[in-house]
C-alpha atoms as a PDB file:
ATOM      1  CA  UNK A   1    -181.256  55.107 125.961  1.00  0.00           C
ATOM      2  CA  UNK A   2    -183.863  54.576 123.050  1.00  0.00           C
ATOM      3  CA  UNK A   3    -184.497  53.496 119.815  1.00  0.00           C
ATOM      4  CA  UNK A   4    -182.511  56.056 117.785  1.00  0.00           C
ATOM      5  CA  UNK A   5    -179.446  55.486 120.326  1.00  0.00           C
ATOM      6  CA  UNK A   6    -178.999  51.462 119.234  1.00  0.00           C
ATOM      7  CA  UNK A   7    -179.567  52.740 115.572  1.00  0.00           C
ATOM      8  CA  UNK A   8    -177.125  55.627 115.756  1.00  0.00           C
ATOM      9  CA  UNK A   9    -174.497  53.132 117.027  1.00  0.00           C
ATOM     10  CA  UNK A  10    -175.123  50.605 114.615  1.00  0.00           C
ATOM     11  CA  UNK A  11    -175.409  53.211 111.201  1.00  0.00           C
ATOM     12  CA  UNK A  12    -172.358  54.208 112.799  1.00  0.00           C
ATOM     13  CA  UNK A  13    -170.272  50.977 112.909  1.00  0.00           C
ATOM     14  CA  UNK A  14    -171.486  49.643 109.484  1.00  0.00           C
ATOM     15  CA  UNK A  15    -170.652  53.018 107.929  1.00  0.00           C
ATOM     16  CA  UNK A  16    -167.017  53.409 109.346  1.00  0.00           C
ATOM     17  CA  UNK A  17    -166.981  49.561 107.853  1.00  0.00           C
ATOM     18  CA  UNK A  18    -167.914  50.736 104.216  1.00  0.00           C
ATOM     19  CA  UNK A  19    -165.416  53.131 104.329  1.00  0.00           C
ATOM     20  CA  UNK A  20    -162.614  51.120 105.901  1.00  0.00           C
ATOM     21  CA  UNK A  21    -163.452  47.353 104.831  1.00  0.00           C
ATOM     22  CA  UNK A  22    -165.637  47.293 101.913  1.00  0.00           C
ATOM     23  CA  UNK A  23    -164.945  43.555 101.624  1.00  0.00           C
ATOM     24  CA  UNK A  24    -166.738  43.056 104.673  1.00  0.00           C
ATOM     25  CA  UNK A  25    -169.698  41.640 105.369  1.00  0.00           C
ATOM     26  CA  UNK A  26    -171.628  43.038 108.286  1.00  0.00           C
ATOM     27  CA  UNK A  27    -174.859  41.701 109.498  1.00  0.00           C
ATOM     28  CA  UNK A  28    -177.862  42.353 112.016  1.00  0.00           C
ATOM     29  CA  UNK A  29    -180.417  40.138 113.104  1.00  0.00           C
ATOM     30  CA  UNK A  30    -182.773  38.998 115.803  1.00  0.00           C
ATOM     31  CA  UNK A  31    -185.096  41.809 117.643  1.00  0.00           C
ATOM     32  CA  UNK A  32    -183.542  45.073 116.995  1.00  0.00           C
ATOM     33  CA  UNK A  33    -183.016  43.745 113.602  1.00  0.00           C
ATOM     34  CA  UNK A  34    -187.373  43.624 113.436  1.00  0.00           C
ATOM     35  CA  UNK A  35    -187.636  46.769 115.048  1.00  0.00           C
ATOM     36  CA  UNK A  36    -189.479  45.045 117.890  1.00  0.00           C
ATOM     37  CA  UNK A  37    -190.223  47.369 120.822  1.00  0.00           C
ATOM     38  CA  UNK A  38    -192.656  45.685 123.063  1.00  0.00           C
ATOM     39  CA  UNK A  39    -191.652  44.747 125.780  1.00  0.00           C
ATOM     40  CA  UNK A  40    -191.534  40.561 127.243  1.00  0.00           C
ATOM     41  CA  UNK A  41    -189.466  37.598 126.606  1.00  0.00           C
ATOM     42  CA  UNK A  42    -187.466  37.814 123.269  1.00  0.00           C
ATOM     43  CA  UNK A  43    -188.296  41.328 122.564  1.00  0.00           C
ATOM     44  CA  UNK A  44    -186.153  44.156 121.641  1.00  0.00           C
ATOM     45  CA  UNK A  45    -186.595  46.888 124.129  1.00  0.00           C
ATOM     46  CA  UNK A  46    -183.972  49.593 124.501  1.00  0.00           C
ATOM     47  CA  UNK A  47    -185.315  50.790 128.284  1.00  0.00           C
ATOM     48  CA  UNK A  48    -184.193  47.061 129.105  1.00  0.00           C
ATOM     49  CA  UNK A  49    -180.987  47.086 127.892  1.00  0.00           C
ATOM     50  CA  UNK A  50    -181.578  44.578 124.615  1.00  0.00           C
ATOM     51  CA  UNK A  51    -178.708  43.563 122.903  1.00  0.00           C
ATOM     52  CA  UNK A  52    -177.641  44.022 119.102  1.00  0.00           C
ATOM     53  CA  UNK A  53    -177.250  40.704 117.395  1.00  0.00           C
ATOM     54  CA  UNK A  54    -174.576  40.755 114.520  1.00  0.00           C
ATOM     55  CA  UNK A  55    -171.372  39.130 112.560  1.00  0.00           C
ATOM     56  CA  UNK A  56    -168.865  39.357 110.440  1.00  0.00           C
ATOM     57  CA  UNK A  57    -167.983  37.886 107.413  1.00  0.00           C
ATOM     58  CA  UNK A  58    -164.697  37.619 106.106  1.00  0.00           C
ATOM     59  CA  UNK A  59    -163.944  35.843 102.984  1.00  0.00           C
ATOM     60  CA  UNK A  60    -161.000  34.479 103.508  1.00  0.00           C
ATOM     61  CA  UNK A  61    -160.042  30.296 103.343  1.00  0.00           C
ATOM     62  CA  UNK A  62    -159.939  29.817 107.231  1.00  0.00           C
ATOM     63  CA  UNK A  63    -156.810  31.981 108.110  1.00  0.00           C
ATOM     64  CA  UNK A  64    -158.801  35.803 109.402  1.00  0.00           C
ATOM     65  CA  UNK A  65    -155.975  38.502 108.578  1.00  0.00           C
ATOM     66  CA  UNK A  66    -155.073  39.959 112.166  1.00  0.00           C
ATOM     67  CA  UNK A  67    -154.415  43.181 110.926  1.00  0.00           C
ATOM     68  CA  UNK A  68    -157.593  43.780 109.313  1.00  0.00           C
ATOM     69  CA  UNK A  69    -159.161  42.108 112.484  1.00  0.00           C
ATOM     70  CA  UNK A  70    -157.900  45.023 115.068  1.00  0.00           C
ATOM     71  CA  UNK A  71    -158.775  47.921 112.265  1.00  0.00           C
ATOM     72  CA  UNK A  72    -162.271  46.241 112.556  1.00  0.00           C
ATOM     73  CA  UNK A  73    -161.766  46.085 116.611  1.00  0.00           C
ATOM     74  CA  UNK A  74    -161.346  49.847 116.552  1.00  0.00           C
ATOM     75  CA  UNK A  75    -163.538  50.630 114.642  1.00  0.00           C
ATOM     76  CA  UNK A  76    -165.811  48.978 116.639  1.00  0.00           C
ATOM     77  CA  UNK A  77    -164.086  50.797 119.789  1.00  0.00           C
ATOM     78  CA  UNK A  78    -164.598  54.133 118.230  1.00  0.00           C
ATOM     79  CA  UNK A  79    -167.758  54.208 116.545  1.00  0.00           C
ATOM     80  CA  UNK A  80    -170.379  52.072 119.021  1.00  0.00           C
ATOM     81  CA  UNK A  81    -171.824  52.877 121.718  1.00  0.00           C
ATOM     82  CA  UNK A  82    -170.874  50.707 124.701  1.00  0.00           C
ATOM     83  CA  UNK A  83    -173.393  51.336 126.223  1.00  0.00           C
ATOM     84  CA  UNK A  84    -175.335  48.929 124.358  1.00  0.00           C
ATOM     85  CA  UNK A  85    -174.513  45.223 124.563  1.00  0.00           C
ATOM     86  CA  UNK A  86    -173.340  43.752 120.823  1.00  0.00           C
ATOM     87  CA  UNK A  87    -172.955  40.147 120.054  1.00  0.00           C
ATOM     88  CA  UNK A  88    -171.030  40.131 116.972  1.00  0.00           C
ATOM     89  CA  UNK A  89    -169.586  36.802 115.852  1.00  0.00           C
ATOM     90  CA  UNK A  90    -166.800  36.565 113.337  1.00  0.00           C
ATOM     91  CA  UNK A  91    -166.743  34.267 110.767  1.00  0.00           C
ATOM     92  CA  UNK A  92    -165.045  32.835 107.572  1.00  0.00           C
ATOM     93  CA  UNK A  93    -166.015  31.786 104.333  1.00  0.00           C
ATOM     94  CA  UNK A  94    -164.331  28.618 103.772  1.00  0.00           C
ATOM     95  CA  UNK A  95    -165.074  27.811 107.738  1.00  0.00           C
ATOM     96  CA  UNK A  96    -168.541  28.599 106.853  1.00  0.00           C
ATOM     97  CA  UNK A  97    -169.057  26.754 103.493  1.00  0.00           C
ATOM     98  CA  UNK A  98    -167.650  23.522 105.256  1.00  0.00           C
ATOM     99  CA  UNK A  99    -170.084  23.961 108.196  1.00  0.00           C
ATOM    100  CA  UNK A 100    -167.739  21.185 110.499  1.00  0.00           C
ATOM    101  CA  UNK A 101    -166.400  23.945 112.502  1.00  0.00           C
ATOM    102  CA  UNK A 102    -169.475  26.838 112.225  1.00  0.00           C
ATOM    103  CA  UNK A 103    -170.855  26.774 115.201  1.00  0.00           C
ATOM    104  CA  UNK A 104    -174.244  27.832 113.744  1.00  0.00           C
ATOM    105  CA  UNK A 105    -176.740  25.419 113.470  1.00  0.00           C
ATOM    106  CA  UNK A 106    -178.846  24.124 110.479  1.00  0.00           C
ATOM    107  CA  UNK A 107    -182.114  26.012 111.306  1.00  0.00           C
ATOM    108  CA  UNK A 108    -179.982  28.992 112.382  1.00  0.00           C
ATOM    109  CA  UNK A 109    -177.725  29.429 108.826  1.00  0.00           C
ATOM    110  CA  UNK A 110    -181.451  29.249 107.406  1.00  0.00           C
ATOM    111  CA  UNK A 111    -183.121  31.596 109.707  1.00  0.00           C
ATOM    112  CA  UNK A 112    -179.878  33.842 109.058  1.00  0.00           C
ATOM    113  CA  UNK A 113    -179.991  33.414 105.299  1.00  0.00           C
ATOM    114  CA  UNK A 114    -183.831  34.511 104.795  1.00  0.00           C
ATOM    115  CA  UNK A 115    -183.943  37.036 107.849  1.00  0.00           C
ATOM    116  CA  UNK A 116    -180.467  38.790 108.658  1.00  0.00           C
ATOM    117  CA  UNK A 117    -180.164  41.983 106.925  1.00  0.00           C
ATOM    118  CA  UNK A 118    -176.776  43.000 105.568  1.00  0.00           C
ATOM    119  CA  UNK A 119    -175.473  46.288 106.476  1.00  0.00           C
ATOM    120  CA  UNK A 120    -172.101  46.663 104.778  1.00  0.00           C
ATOM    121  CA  UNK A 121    -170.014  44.888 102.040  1.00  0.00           C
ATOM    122  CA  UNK A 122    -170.735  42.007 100.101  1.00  0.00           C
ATOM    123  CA  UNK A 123    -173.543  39.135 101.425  1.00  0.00           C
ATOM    124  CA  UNK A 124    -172.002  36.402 101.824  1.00  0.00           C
ATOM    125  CA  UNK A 125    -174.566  35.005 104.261  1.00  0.00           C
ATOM    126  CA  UNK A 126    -175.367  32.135 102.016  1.00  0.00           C
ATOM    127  CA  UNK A 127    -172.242  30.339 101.979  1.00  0.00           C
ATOM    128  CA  UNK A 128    -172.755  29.497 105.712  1.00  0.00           C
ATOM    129  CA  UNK A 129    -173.660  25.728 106.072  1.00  0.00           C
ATOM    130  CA  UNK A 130    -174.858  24.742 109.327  1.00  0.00           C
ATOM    131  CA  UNK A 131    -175.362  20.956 110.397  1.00  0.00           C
ATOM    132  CA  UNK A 132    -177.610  19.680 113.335  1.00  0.00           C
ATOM    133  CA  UNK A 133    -176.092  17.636 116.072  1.00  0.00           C
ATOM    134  CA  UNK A 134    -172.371  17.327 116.214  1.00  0.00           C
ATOM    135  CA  UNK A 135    -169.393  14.771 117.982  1.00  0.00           C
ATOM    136  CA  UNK A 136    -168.763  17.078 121.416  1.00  0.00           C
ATOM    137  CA  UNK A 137    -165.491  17.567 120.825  1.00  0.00           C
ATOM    138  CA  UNK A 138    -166.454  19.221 117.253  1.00  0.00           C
ATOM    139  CA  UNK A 139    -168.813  21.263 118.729  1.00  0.00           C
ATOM    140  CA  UNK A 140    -166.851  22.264 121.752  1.00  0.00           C
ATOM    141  CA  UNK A 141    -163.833  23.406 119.045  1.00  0.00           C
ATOM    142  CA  UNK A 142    -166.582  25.121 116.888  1.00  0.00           C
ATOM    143  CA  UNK A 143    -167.674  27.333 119.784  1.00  0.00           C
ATOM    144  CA  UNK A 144    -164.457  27.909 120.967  1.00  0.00           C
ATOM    145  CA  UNK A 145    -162.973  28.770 117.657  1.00  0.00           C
ATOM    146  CA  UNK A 146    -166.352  30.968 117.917  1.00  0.00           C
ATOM    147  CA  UNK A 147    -165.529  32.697 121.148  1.00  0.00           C
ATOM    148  CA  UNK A 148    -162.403  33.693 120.439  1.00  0.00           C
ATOM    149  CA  UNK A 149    -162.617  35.015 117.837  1.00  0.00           C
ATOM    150  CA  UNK A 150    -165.693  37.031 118.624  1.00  0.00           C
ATOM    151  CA  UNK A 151    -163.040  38.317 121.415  1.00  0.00           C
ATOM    152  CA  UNK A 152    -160.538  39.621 118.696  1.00  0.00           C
ATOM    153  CA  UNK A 153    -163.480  42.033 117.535  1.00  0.00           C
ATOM    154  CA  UNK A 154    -164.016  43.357 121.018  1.00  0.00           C
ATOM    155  CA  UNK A 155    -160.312  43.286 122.087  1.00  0.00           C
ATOM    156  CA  UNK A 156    -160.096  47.176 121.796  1.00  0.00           C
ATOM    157  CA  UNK A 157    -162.637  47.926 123.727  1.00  0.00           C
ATOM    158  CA  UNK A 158    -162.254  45.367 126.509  1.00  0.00           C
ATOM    159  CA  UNK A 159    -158.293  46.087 127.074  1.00  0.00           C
ATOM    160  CA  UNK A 160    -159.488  49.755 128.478  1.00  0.00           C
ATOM    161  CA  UNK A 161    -163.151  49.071 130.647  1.00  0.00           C
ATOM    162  CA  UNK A 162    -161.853  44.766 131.511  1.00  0.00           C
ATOM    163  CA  UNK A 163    -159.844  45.187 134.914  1.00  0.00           C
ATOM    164  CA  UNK A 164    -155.911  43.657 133.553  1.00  0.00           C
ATOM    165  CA  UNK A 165    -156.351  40.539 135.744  1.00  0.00           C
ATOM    166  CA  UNK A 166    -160.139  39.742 133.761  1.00  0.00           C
ATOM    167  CA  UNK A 167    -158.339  40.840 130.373  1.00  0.00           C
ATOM    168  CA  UNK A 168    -154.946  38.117 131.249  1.00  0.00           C
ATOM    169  CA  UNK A 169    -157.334  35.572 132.228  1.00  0.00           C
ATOM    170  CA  UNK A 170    -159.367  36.066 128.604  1.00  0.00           C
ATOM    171  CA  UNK A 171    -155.866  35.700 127.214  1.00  0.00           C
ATOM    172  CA  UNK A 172    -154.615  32.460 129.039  1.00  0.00           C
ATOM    173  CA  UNK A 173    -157.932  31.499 128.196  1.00  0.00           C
ATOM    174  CA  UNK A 174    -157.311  32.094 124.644  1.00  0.00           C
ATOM    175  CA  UNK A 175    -154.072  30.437 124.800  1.00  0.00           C
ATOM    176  CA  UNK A 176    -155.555  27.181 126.680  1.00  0.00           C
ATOM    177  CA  UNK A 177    -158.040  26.875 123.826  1.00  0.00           C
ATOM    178  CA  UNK A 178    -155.561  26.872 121.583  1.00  0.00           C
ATOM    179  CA  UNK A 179    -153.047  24.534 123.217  1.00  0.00           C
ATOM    180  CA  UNK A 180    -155.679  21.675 123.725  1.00  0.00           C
ATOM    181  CA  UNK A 181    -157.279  21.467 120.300  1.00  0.00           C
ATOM    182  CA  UNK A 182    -155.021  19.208 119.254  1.00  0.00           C
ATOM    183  CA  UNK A 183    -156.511  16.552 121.148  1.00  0.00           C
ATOM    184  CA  UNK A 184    -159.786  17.430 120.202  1.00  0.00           C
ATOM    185  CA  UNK A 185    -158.890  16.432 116.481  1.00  0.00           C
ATOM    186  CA  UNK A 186    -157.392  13.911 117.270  1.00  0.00           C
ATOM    187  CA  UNK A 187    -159.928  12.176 119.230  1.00  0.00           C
ATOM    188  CA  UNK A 188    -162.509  12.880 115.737  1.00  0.00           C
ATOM    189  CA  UNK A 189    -160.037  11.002 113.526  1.00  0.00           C
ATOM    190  CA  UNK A 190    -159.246   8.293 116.052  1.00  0.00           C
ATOM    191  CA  UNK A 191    -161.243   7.916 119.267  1.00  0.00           C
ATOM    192  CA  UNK A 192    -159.400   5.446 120.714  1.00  0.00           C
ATOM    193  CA  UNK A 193    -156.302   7.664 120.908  1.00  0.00           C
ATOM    194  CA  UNK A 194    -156.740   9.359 124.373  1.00  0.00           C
ATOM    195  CA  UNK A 195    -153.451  11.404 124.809  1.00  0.00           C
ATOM    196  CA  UNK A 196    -153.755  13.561 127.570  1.00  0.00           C
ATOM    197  CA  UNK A 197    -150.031  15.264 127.191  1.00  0.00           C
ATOM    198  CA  UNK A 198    -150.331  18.254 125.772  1.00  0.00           C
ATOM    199  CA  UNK A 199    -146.613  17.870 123.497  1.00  0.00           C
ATOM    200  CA  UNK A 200    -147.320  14.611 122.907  1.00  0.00           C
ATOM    201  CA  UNK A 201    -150.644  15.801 121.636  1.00  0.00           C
ATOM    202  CA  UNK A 202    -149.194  17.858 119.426  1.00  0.00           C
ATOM    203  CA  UNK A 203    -146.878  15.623 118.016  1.00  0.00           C
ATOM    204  CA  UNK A 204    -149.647  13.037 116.923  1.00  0.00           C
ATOM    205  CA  UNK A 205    -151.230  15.336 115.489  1.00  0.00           C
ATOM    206  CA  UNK A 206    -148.242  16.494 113.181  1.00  0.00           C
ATOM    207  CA  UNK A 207    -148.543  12.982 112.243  1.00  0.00           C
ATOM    208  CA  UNK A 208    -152.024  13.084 110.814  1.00  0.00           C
ATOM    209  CA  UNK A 209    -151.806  16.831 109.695  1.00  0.00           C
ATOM    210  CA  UNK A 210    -148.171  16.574 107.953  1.00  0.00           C
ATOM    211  CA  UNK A 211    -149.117  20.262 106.011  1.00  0.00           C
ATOM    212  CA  UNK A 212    -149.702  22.105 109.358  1.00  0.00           C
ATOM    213  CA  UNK A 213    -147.998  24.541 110.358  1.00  0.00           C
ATOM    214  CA  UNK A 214    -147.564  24.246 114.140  1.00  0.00           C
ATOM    215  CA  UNK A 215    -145.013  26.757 114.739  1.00  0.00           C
ATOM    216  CA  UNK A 216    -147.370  30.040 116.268  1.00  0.00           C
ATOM    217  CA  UNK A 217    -148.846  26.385 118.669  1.00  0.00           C
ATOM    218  CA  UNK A 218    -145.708  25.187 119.868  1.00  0.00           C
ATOM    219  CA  UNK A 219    -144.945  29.099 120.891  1.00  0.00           C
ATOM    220  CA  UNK A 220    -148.230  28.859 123.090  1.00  0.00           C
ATOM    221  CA  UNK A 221    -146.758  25.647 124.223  1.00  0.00           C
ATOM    222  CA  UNK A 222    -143.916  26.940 125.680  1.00  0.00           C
ATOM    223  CA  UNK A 223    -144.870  30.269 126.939  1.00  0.00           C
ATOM    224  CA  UNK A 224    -147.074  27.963 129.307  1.00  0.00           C
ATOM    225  CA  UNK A 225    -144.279  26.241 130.780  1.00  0.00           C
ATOM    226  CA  UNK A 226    -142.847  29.946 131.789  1.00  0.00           C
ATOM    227  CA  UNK A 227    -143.236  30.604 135.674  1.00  0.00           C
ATOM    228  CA  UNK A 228    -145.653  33.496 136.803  1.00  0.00           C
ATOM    229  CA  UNK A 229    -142.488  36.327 137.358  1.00  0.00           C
ATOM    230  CA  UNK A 230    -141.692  35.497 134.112  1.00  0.00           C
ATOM    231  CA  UNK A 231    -144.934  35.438 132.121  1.00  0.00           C
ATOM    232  CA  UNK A 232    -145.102  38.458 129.510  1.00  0.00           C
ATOM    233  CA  UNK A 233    -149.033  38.519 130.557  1.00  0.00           C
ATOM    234  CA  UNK A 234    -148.730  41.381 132.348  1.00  0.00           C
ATOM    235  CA  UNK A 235    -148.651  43.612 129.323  1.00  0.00           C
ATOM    236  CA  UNK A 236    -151.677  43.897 128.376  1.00  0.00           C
ATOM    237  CA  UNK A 237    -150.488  44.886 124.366  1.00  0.00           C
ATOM    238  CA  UNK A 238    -148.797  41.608 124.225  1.00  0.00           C
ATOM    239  CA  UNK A 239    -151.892  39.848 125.765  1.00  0.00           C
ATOM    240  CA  UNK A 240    -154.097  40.913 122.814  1.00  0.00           C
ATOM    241  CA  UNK A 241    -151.222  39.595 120.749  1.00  0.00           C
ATOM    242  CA  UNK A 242    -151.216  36.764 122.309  1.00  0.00           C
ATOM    243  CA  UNK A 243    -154.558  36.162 121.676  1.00  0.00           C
ATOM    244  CA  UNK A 244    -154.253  37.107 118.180  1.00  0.00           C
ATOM    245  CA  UNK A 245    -151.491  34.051 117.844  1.00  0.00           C
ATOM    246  CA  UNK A 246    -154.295  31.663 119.693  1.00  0.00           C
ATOM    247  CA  UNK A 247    -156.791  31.805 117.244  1.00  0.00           C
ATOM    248  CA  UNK A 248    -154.103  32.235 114.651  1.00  0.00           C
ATOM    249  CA  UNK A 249    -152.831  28.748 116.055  1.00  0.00           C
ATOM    250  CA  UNK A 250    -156.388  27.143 115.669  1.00  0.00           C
ATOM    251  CA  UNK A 251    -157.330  28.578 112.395  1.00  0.00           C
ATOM    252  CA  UNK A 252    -153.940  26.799 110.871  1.00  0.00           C
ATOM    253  CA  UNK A 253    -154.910  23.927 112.525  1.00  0.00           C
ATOM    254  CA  UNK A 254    -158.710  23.630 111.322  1.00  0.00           C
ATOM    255  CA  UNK A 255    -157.522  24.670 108.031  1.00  0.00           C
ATOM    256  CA  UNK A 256    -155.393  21.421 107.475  1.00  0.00           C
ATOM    257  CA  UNK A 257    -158.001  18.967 109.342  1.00  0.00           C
ATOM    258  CA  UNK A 258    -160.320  20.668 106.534  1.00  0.00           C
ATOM    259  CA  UNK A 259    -158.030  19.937 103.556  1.00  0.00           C
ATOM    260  CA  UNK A 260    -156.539  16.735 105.043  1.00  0.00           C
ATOM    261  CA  UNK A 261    -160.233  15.544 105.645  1.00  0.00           C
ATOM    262  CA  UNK A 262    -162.674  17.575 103.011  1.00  0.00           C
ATOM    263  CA  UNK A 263    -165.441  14.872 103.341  1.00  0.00           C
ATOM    264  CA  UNK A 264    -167.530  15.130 106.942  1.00  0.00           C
ATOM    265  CA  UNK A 265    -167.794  11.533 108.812  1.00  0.00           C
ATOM    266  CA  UNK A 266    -170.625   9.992 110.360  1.00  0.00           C
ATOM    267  CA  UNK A 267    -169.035  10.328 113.397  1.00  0.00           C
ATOM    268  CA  UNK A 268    -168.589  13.510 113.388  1.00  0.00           C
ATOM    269  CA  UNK A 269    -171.957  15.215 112.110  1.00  0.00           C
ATOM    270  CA  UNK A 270    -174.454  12.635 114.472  1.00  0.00           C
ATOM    271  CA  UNK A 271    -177.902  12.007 112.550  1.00  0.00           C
END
């Protein structure tokens, strides 16, 4: 591969997306980005199998539309080369503009802000507010929020080249994230409340987020109680469902901490 290969692939991707999804806002930056082809550490080099650094912005208030998610996923199937590796990270508006749960540091929303160059739809690059050190559990939720959702995006491509047991472990992974959240929050609120129950979790945590709707969690809940004959895990179209209802599960639940708690804590955001 060379230099017109990763650009082909990208022109393609952010094309199809101005077509498709003019409301979305996609983004390049690091080495390719530069157009940096010496080779070393840190430097773009297509011969040595660089990645593409990218993300998407949707603006939406914390809740990504599915839907609109797996257009983008095959799109993203269709039109890029797989042959060249692509770190594109999804991301929200509202998510962003509170900055608790952006996994994106300070210096990095800055470096993003004055270096990433926009591609397709609207920039909305700005409204991402990073913070420096965070509680652990806040950052461990922020990057998993991060990861899985950055696996919704390459869902249609990894349910055909990921062998089915790889692709049902990304999907109980998925669901784990989800199911244990709960406890995360609650530990930021209240740190003496160590719950280690997984229902009983949940239930303390419809006591401090009343608005929340917990009904796509408490279906994760119980499909992990099922045995292994009768997990529905082994279709592989109802695993990338499933892990569509995961992150759905976590958005609604970061959406109400974010409304139930709209000013950050010292003890969350650590000086």
């Amino acid at each position: 591969m060379d230099q017109s290969d990763y650009q082909n692939s990208v022109d393609r991707f952010s094309q199809a997306l101005t077509r498709e999804h003019t409301d979305v806002c996609f983004f390049i930056y690091g080495s390719f980005e530069r157009g940096k082809l010496r080779t070393g550490f840190n430097k773009y080099h297509p011969r040595k199998n660089s990645d593409v650094d990218g993300g998407i912005i949707l603006d939406v208030d914390v809740i990504t539309p599915k839907e609109k998610i797996r257009e983008i996923s095959q799109l993203f199937s269709r039109y890029w080369n797989h042959r060249i590796s692509a770190q594109i990270n999804l991301l929200d508006t509202r998510t962003g503009e509170d900055g608790r749960f952006l996994s994106y540091t300070i210096d990095y929303t800055d470096y993003l802000i004055e270096k990433a160059k926009v591609l397709s739809g609207p920039n909305h690059l700005p409204k991402l507010n990073g913070f420096g050190k965070k509680e652990g559990n806040l950052y461990a939720s922020a990057y998993n929020l991060r990861k899985r959702r950055n696996n919704l995006v390459l869902a249609a491509t990894d349910i055909k080249r990921m062998s089915p047991e790889d692709f049902v472990e990304r999907t109980q992974e998925a669901i784990d994230g989800a199911v244990k959240l709960p406890k995360k929050l609650i530990f930021l609120r209240n740190p003496s409340e160590l719950i280690v129950e997984e229902q009983e979790a949940r239930t303390e945590l419809g006591k401090i987020l009343p608005a929340c709707d917990f009904s796509t969690l408490d279906m994760l809940i119980s499909l992990r109680n099922l045995s292994e004959t009768e997990s529905p895990l082994r279709n592989l179209e109802y695993c990338w469902s499933l892990q569509e209802v995961a992150v759905d599960a976590m958005e609604q639940m970061i959406k109400s901490y974010i409304n139930t708690f709209p000013e950050h804590t010292e003890r969350e955001l650590i000086n």
